[in-house]
Each structure stands twice: as structure tokens, then as C-alpha cells.
Protein backbone atom coordinates (compact mmCIF):
# COMPACT_ATOMS: atom_id res chain seq x y z
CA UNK A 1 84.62 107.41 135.20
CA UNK A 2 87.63 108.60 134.88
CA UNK A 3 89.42 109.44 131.51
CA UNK A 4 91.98 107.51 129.93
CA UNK A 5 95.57 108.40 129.62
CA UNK A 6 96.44 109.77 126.17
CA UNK A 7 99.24 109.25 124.25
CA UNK A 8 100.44 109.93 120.95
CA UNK A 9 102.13 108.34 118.64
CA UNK A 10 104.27 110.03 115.57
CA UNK A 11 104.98 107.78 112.76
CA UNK A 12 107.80 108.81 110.97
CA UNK A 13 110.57 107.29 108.20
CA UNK A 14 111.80 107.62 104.79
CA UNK A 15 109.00 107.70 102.09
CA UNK A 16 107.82 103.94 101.19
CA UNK A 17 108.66 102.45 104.33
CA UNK A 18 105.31 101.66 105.56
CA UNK A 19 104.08 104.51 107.65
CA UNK A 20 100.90 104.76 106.71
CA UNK A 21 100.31 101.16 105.82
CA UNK A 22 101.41 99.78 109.72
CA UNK A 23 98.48 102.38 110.82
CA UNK A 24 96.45 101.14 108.87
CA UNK A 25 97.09 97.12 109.71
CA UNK A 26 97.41 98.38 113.33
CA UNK A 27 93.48 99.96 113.43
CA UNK A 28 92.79 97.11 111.69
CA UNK A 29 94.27 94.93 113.97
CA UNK A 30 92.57 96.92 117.14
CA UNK A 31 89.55 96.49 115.71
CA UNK A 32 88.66 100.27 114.44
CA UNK A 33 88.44 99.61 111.07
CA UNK A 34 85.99 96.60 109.80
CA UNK A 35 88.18 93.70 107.35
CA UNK A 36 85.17 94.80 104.36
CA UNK A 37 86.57 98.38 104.48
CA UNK A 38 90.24 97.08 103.77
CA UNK A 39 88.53 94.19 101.18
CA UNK A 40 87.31 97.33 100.12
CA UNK A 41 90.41 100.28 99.64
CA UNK A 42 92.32 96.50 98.34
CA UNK A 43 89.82 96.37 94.86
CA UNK A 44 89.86 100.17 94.61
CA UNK A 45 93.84 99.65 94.73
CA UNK A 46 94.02 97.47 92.56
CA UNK A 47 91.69 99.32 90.17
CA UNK A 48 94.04 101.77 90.03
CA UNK A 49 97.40 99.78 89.84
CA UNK A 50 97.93 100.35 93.48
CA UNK A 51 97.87 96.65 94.37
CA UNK A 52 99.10 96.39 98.45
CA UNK A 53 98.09 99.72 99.27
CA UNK A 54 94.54 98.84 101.24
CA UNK A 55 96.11 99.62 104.76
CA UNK A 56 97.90 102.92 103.49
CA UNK A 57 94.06 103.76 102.23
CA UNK A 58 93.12 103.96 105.91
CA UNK A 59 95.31 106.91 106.72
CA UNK A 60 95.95 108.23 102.95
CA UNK A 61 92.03 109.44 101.92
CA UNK A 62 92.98 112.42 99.68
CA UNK A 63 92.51 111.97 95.81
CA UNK A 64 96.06 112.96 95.37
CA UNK A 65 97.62 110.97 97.91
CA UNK A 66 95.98 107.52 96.53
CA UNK A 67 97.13 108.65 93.24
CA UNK A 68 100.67 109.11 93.93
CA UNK A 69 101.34 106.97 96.80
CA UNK A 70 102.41 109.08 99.39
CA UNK A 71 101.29 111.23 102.49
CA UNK A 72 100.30 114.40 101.29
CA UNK A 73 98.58 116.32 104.48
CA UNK A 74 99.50 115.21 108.09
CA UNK A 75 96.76 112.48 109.47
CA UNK A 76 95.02 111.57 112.57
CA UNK A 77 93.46 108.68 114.13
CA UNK A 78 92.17 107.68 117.11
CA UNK A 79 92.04 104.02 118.70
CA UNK A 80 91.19 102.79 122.23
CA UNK A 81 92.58 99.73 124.57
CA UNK A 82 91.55 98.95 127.94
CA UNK A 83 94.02 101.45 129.67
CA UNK A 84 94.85 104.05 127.65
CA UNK A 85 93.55 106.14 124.15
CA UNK A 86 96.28 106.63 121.41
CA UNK A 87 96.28 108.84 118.37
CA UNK A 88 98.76 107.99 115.99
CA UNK A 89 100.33 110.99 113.51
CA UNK A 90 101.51 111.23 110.20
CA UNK A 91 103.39 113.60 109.20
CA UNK A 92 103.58 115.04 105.50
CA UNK A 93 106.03 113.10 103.27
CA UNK A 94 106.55 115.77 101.26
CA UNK A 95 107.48 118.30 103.84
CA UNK A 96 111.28 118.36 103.61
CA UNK A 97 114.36 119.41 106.11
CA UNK A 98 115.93 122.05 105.27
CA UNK A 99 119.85 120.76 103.83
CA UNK A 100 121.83 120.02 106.89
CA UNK A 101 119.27 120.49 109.33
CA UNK A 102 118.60 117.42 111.65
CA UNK A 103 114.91 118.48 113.03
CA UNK A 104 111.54 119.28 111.66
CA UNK A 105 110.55 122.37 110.58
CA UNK A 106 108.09 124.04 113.41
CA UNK A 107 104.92 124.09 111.34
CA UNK A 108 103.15 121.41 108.96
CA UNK A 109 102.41 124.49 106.85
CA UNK A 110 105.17 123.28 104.21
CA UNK A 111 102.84 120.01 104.03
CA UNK A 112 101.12 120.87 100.72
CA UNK A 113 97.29 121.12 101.12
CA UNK A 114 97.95 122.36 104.83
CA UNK A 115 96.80 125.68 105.99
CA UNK A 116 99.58 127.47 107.92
């Protein structure tokens, strides 16, 4: 059988626009995560006065990153369809341009809690 195609995906914005919670609704959506794990992350939310932030729980797992709301280390995840196998990226929020610049640093080693 031969493999699939790969392609990845890079998910990036301003912080608070949704990066990690449209992952999270799309695995969801592709059937990779189960609706009890979301039912789930949604009460621990909650719990912590994080209401609405089930689907960022997907991609967000680090005890830090739940607490403050944002991407903290640069995540992966995989998901299938019939043709090809995708693995959408999120970059650090808190890695930040240098002032002027208009690209990404080279490394994710500015990404707090990221090994160079």
C-alpha cells in the first residue's frame, strides 16, 4: 500500500484568535478526538474559570498553558482523510519577532519550555 501524501499545516495569528481552539474543533470534527474527551477538557474549564476553552485543551496540555490561556511550547497532531495525512503546528505564542522584523525567528528555542 502505498503511503499517503503528507502535508502540514502551520496555524498561526495574533494571540486569542482561535489557533488552538479551530485544531481542536477540527480533530474533533475528523473524528480523532472522541465528543466525551471535549465534554471532558469543557468541566475541567470551567472548573477553573476557563469556560470555552475545551477545544484549545486538545492542543494546549501543559499545566501552564491551561492556566494562562495561551500556547506555551509548539504542538503537534496528526489526523488522517482518505487521500492524504496532515499534521497541523502550533507555534509558541509567546515566542516574539524581533521589532521590525517581518519573519520568524529560525528556532522554537525562544518558545519557553522548548529545548534549543
Amino acid at each position: 500500500m502505498a503511503q499517503k501524501p503528507h502535508l502540514n499545516i502551520v496555524f498561526i495569528g495574533h494571540v486569542d484568535h482561535g489557533k488552538s481552539t479551530t485544531v481542536g474543533r477540527l480533530l474533533l470534527d475528523t473524528g480523532y478526538i472522541r465528543q466525551e474527551e471535549i465534554d471532558k477538557f469543557r468541566a475541567e474549564a470551567e472548573s477553573k474559570g476557563k469556560a470555552t476553552f475545551e477545544f484549545a485543551w486538545v492542543m494546549d496540555d501543559l499545566k501552564e498553558e491551561r492556566e494562562r490561556g495561551v500556547t506555551i511550547d509548539i504542538a503537534h497532531r496528526r489526523f488522517d482523510t482518505q487521500k492524504y495525512y496532515f499534521r497541523p503546528t502550533l507555534p509558541c505564542s509567546s515566542a516574539r519577532l524581533p521589532k521590525g522584523s517581518r519573519s520568524r525567528p529560525a528556532s522554537t528555542s525562544s518558545c519557553p519550555g522548548r529545548s534549543a
